[in-house]
N, C-alpha and C. Protein backbone atom coordinates (compact mmCIF):
# COMPACT_ATOMS: atom_id res chain seq x y z
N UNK A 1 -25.31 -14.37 -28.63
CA UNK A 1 -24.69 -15.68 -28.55
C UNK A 1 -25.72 -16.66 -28.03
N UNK A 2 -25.71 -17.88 -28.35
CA UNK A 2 -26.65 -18.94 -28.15
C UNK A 2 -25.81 -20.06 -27.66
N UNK A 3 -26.30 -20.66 -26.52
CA UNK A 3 -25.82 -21.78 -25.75
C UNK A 3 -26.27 -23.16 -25.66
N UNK A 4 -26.01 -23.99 -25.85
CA UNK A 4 -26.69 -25.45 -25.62
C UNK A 4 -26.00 -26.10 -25.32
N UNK A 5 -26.13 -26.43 -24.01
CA UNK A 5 -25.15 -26.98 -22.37
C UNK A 5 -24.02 -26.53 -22.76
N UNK A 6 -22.84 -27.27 -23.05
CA UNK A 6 -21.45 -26.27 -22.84
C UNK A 6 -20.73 -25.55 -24.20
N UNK A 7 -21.76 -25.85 -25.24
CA UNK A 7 -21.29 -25.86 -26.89
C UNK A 7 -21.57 -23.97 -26.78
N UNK A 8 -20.90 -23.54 -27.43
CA UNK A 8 -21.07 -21.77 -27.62
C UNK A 8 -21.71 -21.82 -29.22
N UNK A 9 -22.85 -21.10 -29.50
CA UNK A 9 -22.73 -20.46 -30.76
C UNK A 9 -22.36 -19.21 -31.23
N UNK A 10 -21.82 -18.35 -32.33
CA UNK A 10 -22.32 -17.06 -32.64
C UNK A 10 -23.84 -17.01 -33.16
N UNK A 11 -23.80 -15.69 -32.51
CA UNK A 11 -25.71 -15.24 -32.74
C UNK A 11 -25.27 -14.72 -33.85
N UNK A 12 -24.48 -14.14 -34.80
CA UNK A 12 -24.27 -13.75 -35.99
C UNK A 12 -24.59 -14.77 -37.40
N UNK A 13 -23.70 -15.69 -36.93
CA UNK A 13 -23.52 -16.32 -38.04
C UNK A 13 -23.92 -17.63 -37.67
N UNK A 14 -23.93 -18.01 -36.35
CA UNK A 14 -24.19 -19.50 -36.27
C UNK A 14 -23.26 -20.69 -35.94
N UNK A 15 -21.91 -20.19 -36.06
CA UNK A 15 -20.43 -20.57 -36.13
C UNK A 15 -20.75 -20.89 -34.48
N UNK A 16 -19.83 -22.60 -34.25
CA UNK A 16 -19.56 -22.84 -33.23
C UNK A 16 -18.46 -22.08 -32.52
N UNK A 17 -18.39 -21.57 -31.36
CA UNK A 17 -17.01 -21.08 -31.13
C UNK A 17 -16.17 -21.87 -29.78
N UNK A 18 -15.03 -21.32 -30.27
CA UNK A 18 -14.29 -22.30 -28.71
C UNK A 18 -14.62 -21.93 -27.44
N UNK A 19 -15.12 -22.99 -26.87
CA UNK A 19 -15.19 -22.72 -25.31
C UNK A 19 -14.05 -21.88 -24.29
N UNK A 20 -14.32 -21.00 -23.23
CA UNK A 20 -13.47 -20.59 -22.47
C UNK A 20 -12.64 -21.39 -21.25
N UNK A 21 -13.15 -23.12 -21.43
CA UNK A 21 -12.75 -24.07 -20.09
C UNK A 21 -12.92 -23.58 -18.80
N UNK A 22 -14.48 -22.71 -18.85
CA UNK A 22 -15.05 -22.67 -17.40
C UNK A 22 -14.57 -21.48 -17.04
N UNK A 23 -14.17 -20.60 -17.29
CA UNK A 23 -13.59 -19.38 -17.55
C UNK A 23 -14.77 -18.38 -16.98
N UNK A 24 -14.77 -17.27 -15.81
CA UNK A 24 -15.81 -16.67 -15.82
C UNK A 24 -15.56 -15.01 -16.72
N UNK A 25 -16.74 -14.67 -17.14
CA UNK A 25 -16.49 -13.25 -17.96
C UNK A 25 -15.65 -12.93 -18.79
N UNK A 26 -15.36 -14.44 -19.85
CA UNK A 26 -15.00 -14.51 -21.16
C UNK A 26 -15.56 -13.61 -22.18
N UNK A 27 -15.00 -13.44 -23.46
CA UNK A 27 -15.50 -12.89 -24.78
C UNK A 27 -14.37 -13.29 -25.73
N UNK A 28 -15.34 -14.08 -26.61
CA UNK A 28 -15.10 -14.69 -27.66
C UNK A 28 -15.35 -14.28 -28.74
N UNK A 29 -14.48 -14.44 -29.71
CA UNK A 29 -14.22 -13.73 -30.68
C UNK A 29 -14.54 -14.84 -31.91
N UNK A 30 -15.41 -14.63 -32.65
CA UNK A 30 -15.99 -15.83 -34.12
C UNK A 30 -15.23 -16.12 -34.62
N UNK A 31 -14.36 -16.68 -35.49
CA UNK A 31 -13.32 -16.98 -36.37
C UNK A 31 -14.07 -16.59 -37.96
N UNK A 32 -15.02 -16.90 -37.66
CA UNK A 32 -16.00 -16.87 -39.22
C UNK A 32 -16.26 -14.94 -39.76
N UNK A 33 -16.85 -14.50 -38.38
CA UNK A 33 -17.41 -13.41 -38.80
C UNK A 33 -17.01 -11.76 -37.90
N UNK A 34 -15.96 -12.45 -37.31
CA UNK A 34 -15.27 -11.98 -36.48
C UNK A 34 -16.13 -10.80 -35.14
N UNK A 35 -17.50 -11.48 -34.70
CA UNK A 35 -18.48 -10.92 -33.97
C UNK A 35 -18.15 -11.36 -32.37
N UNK A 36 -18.02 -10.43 -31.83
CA UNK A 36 -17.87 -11.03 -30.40
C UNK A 36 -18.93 -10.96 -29.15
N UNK A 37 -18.62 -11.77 -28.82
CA UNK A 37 -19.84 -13.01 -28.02
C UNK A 37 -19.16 -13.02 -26.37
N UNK A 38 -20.08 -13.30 -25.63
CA UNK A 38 -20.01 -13.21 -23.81
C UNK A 38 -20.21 -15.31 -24.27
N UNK A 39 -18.80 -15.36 -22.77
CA UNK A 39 -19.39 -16.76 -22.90
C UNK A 39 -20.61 -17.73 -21.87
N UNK A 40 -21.32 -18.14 -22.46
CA UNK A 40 -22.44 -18.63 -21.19
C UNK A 40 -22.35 -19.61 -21.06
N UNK A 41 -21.26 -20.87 -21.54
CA UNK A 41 -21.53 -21.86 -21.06
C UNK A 41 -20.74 -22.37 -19.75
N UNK A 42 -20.52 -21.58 -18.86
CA UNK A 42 -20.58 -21.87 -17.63
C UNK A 42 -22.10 -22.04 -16.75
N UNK A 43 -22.80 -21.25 -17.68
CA UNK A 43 -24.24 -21.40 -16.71
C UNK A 43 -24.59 -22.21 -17.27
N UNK A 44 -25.33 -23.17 -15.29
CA UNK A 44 -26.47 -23.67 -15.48
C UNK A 44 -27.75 -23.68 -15.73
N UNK A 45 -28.46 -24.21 -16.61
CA UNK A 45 -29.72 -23.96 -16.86
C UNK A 45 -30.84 -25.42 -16.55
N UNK A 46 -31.63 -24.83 -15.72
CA UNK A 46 -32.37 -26.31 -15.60
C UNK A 46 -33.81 -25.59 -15.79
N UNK A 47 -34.57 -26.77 -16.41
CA UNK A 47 -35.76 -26.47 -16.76
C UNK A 47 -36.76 -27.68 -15.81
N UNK A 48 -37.85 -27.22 -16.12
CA UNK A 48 -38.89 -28.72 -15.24
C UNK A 48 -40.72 -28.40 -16.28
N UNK A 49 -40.48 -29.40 -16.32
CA UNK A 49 -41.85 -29.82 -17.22
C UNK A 49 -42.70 -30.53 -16.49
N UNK A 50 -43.93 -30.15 -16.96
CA UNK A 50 -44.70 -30.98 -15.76
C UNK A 50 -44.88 -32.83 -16.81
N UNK A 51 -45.63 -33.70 -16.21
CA UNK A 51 -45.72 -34.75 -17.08
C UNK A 51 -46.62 -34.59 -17.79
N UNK A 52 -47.59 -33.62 -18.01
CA UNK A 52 -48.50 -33.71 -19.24
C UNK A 52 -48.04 -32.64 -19.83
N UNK A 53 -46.70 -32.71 -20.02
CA UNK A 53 -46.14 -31.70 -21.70
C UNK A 53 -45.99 -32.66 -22.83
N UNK A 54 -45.19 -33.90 -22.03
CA UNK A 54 -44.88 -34.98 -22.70
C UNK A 54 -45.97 -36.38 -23.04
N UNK A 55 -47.35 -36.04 -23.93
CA UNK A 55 -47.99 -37.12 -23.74
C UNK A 55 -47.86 -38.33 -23.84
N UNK A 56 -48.46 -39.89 -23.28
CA UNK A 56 -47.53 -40.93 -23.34
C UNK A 56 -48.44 -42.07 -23.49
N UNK A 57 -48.85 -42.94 -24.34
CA UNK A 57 -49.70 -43.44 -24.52
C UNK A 57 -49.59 -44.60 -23.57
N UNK A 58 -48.29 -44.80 -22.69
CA UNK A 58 -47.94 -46.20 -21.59
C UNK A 58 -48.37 -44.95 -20.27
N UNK A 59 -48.22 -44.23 -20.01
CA UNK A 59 -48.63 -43.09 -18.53
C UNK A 59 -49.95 -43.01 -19.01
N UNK A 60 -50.49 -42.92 -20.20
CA UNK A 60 -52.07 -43.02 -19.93
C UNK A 60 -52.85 -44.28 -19.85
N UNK A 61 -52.50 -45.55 -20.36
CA UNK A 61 -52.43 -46.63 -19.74
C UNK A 61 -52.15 -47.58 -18.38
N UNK A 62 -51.55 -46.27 -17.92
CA UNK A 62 -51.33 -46.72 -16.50
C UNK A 62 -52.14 -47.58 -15.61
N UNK A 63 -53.40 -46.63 -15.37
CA UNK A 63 -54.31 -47.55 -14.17
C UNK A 63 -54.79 -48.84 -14.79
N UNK A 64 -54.62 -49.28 -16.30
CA UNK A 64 -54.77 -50.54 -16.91
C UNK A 64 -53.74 -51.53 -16.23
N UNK A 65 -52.27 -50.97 -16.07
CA UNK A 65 -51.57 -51.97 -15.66
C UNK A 65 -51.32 -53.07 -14.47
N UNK A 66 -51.50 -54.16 -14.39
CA UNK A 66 -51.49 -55.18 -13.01
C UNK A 66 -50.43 -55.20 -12.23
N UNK A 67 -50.60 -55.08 -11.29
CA UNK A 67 -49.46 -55.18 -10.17
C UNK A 67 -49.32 -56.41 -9.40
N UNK A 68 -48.41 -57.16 -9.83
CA UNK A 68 -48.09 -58.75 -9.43
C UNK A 68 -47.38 -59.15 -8.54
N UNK A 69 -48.22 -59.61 -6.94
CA UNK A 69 -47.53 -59.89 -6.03
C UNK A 69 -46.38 -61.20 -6.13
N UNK A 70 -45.57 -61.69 -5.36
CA UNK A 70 -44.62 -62.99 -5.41
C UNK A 70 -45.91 -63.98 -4.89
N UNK A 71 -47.30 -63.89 -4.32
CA UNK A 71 -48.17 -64.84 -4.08
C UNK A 71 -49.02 -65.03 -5.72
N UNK A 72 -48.54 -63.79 -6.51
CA UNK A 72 -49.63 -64.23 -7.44
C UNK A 72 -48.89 -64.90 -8.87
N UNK A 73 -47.61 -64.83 -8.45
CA UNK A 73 -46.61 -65.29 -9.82
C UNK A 73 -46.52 -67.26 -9.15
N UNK A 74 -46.68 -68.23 -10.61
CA UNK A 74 -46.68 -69.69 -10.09
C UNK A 74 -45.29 -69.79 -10.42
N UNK A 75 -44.58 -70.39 -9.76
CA UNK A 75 -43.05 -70.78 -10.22
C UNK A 75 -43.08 -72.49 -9.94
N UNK A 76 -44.07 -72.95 -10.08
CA UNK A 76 -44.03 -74.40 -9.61
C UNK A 76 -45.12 -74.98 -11.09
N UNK A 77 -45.08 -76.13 -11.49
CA UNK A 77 -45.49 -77.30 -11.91
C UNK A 77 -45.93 -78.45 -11.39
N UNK A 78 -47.33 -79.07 -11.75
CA UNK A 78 -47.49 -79.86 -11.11
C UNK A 78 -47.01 -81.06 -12.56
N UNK A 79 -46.94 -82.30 -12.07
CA UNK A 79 -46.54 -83.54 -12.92
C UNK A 79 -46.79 -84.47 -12.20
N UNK A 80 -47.44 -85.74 -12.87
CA UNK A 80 -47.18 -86.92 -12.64
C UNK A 80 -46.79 -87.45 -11.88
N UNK A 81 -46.00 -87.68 -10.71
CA UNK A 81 -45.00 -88.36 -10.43
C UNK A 81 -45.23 -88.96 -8.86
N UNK A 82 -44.98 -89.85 -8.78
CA UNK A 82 -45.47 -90.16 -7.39
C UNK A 82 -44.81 -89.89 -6.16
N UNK A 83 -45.20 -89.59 -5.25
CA UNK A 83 -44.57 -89.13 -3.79
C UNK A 83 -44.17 -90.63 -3.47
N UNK A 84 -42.96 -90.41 -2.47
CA UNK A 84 -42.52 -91.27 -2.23
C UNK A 84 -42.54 -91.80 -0.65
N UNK A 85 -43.37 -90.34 -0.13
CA UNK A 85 -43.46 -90.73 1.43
C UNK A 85 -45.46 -90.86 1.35
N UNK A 86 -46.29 -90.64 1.21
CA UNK A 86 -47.85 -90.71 1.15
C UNK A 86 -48.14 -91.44 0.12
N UNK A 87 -47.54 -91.38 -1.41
CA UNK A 87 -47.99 -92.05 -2.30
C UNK A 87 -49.05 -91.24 -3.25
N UNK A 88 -49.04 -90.26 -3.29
CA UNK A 88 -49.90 -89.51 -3.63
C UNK A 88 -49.25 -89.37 -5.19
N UNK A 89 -50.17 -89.16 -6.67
CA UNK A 89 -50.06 -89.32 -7.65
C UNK A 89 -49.35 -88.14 -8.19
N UNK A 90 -49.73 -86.42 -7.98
CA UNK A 90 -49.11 -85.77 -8.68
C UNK A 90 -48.48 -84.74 -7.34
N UNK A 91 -47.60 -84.37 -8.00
CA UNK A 91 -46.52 -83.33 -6.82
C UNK A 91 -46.13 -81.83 -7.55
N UNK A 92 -45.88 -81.28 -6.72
CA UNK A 92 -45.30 -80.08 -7.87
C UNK A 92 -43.75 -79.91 -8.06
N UNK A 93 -43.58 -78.94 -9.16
CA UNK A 93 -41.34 -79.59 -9.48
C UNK A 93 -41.58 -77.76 -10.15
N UNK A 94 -39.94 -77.87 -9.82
CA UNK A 94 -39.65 -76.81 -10.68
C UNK A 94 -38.09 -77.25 -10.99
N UNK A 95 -37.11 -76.68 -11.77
CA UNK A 95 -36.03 -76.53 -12.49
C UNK A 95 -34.98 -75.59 -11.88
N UNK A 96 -33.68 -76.10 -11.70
CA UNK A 96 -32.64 -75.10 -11.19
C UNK A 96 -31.56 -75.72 -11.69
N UNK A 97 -30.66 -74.41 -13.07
CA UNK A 97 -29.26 -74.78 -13.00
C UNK A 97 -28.29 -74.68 -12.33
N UNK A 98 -28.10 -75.87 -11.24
CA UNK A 98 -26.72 -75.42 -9.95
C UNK A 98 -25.63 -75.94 -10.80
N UNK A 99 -25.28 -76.66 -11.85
CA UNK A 99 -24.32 -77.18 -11.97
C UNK A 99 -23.54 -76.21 -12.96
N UNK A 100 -22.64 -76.54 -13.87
CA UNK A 100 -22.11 -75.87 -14.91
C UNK A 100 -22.94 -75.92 -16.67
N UNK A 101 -23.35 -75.42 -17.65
CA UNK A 101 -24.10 -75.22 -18.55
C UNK A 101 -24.18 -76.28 -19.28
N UNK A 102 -23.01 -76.66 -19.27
CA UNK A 102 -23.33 -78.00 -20.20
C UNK A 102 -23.68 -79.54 -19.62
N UNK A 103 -23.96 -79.12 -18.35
CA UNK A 103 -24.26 -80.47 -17.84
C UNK A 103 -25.88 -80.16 -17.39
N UNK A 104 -26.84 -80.80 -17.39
CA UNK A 104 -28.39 -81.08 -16.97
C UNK A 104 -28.96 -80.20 -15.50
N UNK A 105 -30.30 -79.83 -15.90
CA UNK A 105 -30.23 -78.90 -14.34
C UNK A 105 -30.94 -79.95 -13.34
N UNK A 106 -31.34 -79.88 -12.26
CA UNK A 106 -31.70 -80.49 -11.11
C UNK A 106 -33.01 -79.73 -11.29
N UNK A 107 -33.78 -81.29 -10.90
CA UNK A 107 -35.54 -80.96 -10.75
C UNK A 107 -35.69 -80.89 -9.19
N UNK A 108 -36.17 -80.14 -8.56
CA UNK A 108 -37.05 -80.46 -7.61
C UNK A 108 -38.56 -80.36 -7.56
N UNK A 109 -38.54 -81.33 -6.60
CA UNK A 109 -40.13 -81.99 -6.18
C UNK A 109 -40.74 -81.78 -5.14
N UNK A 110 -41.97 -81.46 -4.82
CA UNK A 110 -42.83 -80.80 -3.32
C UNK A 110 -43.66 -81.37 -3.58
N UNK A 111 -43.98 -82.11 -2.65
CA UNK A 111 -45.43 -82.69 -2.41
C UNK A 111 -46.42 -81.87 -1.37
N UNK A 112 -47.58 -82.29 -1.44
CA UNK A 112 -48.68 -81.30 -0.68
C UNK A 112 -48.44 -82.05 1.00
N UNK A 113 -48.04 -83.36 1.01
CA UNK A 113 -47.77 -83.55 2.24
C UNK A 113 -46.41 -83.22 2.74
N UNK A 114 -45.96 -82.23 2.03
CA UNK A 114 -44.07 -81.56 2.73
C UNK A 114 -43.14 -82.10 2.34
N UNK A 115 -43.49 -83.50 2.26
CA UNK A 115 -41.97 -84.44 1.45
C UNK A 115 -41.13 -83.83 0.35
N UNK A 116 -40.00 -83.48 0.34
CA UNK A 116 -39.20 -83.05 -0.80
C UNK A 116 -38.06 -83.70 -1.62
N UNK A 117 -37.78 -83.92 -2.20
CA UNK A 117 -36.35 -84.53 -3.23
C UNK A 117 -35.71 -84.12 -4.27
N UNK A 118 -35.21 -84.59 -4.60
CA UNK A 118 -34.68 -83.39 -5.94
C UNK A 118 -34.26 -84.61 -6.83
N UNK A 119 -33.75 -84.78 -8.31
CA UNK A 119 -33.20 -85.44 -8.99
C UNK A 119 -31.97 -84.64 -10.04
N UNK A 120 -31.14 -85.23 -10.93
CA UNK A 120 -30.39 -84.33 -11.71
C UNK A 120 -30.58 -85.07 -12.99
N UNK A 121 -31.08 -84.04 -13.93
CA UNK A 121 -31.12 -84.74 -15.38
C UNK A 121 -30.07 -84.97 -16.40
């Protein structure tokens, strides 16, 4: 008899057979070829592979890949726009939808001298 996780086969013929519902020291009887079979799918079977069974062209790429701190990702824009406390020409902004989808998101603005504001588009 041949097992694959809880499915029974006959080793005769190949015929699926009915499970015993966890049943210990079953025997099952084929419907096909009328060969009888021990049931094993109560046992567990676990296997372990090491990682180079499975070769992987992204795991061998690995030490290629960058690891990106929150200091090294920009989430800011600089633009145009003038500060309103120094006067200084460009500031940085970024985008946030607080409102509901169909209405415009809110810019905010940082200047290098701390001043902040926001607008809604």
């Amino acid at each position: 008899m041949s097992a694959i996780g809880s499915l029974v086969f006959c080793t005769d013929c190949g015929n699926l057979l009915d499970g015993s519902a966890g049943k210990q020291n079953v025997v099952l009887t084929c419907t096909v070829c009328g060969a009888f079979c021990k049931d094993t799918s109560s046992k567990t079977v676990v296997t372990v592979s090491k990682p180079t069974a499975f070769p992987s062209a992204l795991r061998a790429k690995r030490s290629e890949v960058q690891t990106l701190s929150e200091d090294d990702v920009n989430t800011t824009s600089k633009i145009a726009q003038r500060c309103e406390e120094c006067g200084r020409e460009e500031v940085r902004y970024y985008t946030q939808q607080l409102r509901s989808a169909d209405e415009g998101s809110t810019v905010f603005y940082e200047c290098e001298c701390g001043h902040k504001w926001n607008t809604n588009n």
